[in-house]
C-alpha atoms as a PDB file:
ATOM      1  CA  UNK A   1       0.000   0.000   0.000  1.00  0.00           C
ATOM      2  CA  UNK A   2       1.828   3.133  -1.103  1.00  0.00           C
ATOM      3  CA  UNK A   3       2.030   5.864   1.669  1.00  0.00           C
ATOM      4  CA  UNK A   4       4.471   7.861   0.656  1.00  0.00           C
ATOM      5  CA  UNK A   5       3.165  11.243   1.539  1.00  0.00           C
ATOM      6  CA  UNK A   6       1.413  10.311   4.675  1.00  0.00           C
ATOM      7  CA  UNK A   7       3.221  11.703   8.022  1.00  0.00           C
ATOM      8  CA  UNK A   8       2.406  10.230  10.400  1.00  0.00           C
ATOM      9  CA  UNK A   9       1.189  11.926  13.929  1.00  0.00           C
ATOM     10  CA  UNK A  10       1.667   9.892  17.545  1.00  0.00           C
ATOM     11  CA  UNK A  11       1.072   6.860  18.393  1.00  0.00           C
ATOM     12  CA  UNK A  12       0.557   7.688  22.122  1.00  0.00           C
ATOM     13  CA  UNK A  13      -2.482   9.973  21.753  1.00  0.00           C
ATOM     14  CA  UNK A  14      -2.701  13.559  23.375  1.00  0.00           C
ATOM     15  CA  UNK A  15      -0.717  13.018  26.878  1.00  0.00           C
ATOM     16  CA  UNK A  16      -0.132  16.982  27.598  1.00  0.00           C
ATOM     17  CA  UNK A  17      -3.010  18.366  30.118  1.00  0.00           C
ATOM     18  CA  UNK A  18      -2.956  21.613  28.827  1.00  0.00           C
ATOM     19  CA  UNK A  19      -3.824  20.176  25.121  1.00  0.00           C
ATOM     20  CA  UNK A  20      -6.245  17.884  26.193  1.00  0.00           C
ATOM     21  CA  UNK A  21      -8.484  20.709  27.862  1.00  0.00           C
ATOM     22  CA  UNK A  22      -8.344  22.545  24.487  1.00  0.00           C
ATOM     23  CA  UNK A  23      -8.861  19.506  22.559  1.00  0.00           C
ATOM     24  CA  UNK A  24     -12.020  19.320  24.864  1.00  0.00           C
ATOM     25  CA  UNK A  25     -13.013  23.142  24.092  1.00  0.00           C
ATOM     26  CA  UNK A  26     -12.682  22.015  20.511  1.00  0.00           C
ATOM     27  CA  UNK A  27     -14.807  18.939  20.555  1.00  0.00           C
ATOM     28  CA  UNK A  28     -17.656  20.680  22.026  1.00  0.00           C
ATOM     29  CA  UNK A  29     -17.716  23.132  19.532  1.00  0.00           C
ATOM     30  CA  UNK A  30     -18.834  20.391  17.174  1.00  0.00           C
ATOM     31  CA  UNK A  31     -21.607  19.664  19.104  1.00  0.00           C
ATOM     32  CA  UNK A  32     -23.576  19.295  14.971  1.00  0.00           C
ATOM     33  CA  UNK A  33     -21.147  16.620  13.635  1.00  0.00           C
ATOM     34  CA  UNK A  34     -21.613  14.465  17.053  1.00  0.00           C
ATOM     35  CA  UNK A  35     -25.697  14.155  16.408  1.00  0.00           C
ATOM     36  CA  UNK A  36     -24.824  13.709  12.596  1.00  0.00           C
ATOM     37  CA  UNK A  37     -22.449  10.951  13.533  1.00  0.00           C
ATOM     38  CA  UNK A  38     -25.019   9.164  16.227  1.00  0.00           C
ATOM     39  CA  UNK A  39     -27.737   9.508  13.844  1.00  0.00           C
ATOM     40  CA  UNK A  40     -25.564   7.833  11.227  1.00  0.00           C
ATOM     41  CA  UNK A  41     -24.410   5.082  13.891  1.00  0.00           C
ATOM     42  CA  UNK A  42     -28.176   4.588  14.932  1.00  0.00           C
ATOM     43  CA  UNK A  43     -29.179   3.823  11.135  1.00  0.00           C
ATOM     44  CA  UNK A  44     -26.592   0.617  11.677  1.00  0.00           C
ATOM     45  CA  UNK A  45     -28.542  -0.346  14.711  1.00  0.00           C
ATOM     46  CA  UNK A  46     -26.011   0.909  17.437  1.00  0.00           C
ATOM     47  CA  UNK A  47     -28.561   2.025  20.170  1.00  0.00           C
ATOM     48  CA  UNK A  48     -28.577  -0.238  23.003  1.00  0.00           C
ATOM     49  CA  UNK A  49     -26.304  -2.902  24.540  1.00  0.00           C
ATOM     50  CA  UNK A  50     -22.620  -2.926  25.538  1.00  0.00           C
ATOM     51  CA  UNK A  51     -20.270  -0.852  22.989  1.00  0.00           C
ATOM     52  CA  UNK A  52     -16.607  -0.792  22.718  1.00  0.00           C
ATOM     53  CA  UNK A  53     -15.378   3.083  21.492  1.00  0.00           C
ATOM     54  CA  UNK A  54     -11.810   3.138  20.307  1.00  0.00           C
ATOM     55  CA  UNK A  55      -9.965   6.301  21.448  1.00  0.00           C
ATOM     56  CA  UNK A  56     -13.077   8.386  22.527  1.00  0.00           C
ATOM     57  CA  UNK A  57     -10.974  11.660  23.848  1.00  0.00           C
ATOM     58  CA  UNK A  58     -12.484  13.574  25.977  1.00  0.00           C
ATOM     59  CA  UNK A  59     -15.495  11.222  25.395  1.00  0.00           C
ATOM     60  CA  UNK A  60     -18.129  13.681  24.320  1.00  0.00           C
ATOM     61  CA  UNK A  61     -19.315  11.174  21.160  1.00  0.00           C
ATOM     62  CA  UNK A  62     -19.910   8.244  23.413  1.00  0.00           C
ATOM     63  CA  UNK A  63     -21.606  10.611  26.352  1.00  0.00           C
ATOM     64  CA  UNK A  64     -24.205  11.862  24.017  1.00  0.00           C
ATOM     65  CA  UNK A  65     -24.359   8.110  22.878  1.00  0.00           C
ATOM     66  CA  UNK A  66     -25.167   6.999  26.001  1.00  0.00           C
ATOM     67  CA  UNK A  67     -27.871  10.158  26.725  1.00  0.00           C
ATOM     68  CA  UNK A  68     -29.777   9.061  23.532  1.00  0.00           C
ATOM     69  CA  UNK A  69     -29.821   5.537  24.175  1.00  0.00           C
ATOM     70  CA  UNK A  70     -31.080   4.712  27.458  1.00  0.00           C
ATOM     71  CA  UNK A  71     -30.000   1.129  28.864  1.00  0.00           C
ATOM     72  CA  UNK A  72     -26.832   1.262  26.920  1.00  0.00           C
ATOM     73  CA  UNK A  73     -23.594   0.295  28.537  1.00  0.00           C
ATOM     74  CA  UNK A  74     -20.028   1.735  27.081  1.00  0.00           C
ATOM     75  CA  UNK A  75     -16.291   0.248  27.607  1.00  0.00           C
ATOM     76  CA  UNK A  76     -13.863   2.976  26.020  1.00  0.00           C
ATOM     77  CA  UNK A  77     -10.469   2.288  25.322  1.00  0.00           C
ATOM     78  CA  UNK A  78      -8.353   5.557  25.604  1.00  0.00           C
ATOM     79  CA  UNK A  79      -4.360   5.427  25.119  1.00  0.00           C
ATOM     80  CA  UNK A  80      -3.833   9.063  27.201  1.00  0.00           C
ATOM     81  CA  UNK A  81      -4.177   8.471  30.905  1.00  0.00           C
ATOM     82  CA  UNK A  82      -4.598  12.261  31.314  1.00  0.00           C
ATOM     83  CA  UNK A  83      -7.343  12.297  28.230  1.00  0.00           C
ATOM     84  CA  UNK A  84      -9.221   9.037  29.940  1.00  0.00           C
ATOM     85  CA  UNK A  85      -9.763  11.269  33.358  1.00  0.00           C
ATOM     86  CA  UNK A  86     -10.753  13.832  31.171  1.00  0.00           C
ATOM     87  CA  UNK A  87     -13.540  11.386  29.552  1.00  0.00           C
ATOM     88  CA  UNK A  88     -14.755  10.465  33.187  1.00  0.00           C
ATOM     89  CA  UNK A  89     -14.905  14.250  34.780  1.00  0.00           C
ATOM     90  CA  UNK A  90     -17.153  14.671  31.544  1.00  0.00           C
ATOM     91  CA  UNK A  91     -18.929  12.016  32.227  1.00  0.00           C
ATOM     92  CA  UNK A  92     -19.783  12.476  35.774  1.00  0.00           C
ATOM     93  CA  UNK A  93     -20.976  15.897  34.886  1.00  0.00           C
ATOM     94  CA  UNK A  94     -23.610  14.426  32.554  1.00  0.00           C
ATOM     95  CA  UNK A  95     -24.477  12.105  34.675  1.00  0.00           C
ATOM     96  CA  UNK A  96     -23.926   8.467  33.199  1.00  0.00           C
ATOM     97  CA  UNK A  97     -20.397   7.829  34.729  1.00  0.00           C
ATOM     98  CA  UNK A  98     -22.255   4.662  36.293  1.00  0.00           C
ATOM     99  CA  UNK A  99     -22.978   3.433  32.583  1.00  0.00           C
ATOM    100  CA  UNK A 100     -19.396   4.123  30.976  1.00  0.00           C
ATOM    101  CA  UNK A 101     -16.199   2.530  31.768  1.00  0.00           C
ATOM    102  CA  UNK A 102     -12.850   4.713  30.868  1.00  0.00           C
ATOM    103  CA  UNK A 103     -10.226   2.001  29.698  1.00  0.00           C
ATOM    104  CA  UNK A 104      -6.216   2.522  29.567  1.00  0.00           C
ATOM    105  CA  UNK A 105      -5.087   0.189  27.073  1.00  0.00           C
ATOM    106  CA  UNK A 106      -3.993   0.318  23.613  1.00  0.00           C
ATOM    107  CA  UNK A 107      -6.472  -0.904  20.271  1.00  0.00           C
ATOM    108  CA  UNK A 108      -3.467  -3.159  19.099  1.00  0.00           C
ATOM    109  CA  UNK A 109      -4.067  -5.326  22.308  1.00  0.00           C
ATOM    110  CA  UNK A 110      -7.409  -5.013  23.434  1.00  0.00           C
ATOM    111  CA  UNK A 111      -7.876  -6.053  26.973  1.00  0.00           C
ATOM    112  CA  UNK A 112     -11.279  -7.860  26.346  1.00  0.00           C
ATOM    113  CA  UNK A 113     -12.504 -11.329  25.781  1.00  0.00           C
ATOM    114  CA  UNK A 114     -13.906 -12.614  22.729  1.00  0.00           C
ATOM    115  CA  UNK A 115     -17.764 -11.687  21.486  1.00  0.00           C
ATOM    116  CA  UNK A 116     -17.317  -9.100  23.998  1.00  0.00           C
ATOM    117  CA  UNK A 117     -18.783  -6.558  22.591  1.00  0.00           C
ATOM    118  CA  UNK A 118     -22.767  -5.774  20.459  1.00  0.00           C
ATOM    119  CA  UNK A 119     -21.022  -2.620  18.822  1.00  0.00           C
ATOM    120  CA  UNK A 120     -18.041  -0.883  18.496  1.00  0.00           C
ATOM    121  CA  UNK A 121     -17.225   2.430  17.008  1.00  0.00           C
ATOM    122  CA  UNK A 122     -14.424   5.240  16.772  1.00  0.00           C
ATOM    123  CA  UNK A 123     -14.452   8.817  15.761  1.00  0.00           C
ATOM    124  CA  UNK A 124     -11.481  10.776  14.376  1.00  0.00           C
ATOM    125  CA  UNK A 125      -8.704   8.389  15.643  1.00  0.00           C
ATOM    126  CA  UNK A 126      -8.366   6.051  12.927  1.00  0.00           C
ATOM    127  CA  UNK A 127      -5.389   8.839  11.810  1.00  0.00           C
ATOM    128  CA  UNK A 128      -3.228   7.605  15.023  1.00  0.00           C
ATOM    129  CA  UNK A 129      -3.617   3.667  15.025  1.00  0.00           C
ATOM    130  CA  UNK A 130      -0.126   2.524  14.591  1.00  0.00           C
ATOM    131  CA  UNK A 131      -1.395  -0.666  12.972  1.00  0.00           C
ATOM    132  CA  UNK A 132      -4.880  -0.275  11.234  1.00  0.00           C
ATOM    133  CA  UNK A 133      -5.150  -3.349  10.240  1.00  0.00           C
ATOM    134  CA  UNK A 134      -4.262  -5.318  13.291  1.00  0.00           C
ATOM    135  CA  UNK A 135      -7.029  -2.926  14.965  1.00  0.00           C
ATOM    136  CA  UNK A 136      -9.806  -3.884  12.779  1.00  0.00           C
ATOM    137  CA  UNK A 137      -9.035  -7.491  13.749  1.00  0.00           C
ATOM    138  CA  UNK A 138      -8.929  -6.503  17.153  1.00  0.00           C
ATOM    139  CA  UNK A 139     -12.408  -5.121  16.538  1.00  0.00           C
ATOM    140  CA  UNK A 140     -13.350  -8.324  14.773  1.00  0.00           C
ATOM    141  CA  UNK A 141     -12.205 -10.441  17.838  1.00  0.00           C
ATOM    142  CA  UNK A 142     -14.653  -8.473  20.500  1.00  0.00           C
ATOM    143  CA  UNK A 143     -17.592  -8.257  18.521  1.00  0.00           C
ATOM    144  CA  UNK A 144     -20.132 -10.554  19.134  1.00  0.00           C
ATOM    145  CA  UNK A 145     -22.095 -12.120  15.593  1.00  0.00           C
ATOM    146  CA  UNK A 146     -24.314  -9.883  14.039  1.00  0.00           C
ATOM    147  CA  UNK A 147     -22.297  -6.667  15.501  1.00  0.00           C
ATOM    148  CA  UNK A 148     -21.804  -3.694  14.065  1.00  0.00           C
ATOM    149  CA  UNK A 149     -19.082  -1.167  14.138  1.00  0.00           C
ATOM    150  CA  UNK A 150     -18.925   2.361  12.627  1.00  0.00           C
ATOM    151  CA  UNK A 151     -15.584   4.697  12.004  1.00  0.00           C
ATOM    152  CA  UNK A 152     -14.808   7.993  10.890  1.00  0.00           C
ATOM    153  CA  UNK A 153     -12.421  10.154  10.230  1.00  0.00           C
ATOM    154  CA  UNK A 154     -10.894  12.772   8.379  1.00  0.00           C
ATOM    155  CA  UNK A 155      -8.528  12.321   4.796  1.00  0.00           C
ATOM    156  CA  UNK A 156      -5.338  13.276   3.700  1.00  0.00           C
ATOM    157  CA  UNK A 157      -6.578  14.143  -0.036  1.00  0.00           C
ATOM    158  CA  UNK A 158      -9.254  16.361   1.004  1.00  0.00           C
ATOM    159  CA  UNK A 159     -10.123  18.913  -1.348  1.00  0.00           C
ATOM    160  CA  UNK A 160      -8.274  22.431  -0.788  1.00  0.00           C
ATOM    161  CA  UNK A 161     -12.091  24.362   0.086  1.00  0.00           C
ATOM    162  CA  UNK A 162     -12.856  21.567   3.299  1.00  0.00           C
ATOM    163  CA  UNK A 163      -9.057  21.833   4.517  1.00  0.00           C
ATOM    164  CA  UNK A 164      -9.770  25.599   4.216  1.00  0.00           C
ATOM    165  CA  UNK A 165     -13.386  25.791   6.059  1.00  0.00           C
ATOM    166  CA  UNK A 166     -11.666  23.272   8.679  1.00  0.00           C
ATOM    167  CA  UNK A 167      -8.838  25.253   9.471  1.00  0.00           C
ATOM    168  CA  UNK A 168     -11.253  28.733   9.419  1.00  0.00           C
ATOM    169  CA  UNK A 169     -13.786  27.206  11.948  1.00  0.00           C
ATOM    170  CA  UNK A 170     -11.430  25.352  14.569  1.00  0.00           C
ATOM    171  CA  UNK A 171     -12.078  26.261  17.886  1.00  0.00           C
ATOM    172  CA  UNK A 172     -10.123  27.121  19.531  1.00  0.00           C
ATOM    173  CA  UNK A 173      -7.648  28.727  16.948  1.00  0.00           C
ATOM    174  CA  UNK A 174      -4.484  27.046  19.142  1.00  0.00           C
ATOM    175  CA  UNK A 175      -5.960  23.432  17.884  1.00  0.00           C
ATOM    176  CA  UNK A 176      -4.782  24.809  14.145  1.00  0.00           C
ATOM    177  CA  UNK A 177      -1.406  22.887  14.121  1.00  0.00           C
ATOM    178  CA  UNK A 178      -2.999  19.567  15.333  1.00  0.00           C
ATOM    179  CA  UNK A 179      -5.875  19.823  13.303  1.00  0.00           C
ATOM    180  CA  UNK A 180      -2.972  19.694  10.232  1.00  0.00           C
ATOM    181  CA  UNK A 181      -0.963  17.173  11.433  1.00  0.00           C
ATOM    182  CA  UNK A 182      -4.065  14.986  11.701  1.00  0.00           C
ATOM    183  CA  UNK A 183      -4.831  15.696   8.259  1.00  0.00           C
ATOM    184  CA  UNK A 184      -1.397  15.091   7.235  1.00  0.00           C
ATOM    185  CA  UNK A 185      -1.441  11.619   8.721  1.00  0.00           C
ATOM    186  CA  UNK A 186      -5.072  10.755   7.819  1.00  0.00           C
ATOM    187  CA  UNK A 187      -5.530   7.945   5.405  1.00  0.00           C
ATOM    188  CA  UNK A 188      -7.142   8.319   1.951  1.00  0.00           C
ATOM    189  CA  UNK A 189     -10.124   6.283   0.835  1.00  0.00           C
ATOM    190  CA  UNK A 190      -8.349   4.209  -1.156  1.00  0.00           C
ATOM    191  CA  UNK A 191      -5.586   3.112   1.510  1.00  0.00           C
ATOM    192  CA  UNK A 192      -8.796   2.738   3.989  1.00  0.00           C
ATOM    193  CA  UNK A 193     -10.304   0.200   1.444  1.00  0.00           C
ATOM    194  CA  UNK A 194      -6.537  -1.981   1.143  1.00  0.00           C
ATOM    195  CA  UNK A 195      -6.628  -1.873   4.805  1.00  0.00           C
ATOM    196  CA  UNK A 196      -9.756  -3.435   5.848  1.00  0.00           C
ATOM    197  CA  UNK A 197      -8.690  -5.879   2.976  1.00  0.00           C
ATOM    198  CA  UNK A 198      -6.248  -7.001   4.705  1.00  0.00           C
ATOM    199  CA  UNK A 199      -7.824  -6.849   7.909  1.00  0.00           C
ATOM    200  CA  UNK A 200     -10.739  -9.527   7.022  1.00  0.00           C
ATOM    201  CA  UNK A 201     -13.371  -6.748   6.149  1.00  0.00           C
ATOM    202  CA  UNK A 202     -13.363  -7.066   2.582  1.00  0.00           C
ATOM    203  CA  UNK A 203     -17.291  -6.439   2.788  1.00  0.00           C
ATOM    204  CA  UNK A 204     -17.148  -2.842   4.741  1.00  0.00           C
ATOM    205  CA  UNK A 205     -18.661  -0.296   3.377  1.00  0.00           C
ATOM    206  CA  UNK A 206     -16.333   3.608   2.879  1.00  0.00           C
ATOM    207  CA  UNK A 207     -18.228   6.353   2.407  1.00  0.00           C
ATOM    208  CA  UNK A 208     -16.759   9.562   1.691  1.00  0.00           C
ATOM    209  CA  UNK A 209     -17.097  13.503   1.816  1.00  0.00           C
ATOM    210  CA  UNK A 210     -15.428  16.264   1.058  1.00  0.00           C
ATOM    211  CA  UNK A 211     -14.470  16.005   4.436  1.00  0.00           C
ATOM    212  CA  UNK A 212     -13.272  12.307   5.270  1.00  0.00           C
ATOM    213  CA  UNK A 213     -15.067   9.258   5.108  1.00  0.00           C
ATOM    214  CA  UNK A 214     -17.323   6.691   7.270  1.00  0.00           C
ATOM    215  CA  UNK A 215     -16.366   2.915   7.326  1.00  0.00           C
ATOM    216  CA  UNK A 216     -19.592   0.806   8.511  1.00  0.00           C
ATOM    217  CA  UNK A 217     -19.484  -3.411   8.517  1.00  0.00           C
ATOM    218  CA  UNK A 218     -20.862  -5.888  10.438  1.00  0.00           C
ATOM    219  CA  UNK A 219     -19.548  -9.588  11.618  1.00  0.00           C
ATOM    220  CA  UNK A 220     -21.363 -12.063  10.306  1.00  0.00           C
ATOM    221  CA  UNK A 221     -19.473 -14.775  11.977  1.00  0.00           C
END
């Protein structure tokens, strides 16, 4: 799979406290994409049960997850101790820390047992998995038959207009740099497609905007 332009980001996620509290202030600024994205993720079915989210940040996506599907549980793995405490504080202040479970661990090695998991999804973080592939099998390994999981993220070959309305509308303007190194290490459709190829989801589906692109499957065994 050629890569040669791709550069890539960190492997370790955001560990500095001061950037995780703007990459908080940031998130909730896109308070719109979030419902877009749990609308999209309720269309597959993911609404109810136990869910895995991979790298959920200051947690915000799998909060309002858990506020629009009542009975739902959540396991999220998070690679950033200081990001994980981040994801609880939020969390307790919405008032379903007793439904969510913050996770230190790394997507390469899941600490969970097989057919662990009804759903799994991941939001923007697809950009920093070290190994894709070996994290979709991961994903394959937890999910129990018939689950779902959903991913998004941004892509490298954007068109120039999104990369510019991106970089206009950040919030706040500090997040500027990171928002283009993620966009330098995103991966394009295509690679996305060679990936889960390799990974044993031949059958997902990548759908893309200007913006980046959603990856939905399902196990079927």
């Amino acid at each position: 799979m050629k890569e040669s332009n791709r550069v890539i980001e960190t492997n370790v996620g955001i560990q500095d406290g001061e950037i995780v509290e703007q990459f908080d202030q940031m998130m909730r600024a896109m308070a719109g994409e979030r419902r877009r994205t749990i609308e999209k993720m309720k269309s597959l079915g993911i609404d109810g049960g136990c869910a895995l989210e991979i790298g959920p940040g200051p947690g915000l996506l799998g909060i309002d997850w858990l506020k629009a599907s009542p009975g739902a549980r959540l396991k999220a793995l998070e690679i950033s101790a200081n990001m994980a405490r981040k994801a609880q504080q939020n969390a307790q202040c919405e008032g379903v820390e007793d439904r969510v479970e913050y996770v230190l661990g790394n997507a390469l090695r899941m600490p969970f047992s097989d057919q662990s998991f009804d759903f799994a999804f991941s939001n923007g973080s697809l950009h920093e998995w070290e190994q894709p592939a070996a994290v979709f099998k991961e994903i394959h390994r937890v999910l129990k038959p018939g689950g779902a999981f959903f991913v998004s993220d941004l892509k490298r070959d954007a068109p120039w207009y999104a990369r510019w309305l991106m970089m206009a509308t950040v919030r706040p303007k500090s997040m500027r740099p990171g928002l283009l190194s993620s966009l330098h290490a995103a991966y394009t459709s295509a690679e996305t497609r060679g990936i889960l190829a390799d990974s044993g989801w031949a059958r997902a589906r990548v759908t893309e905007s200007a913006f980046g692109f959603d990856i939905e499957g399902r196990k079927t065994s």
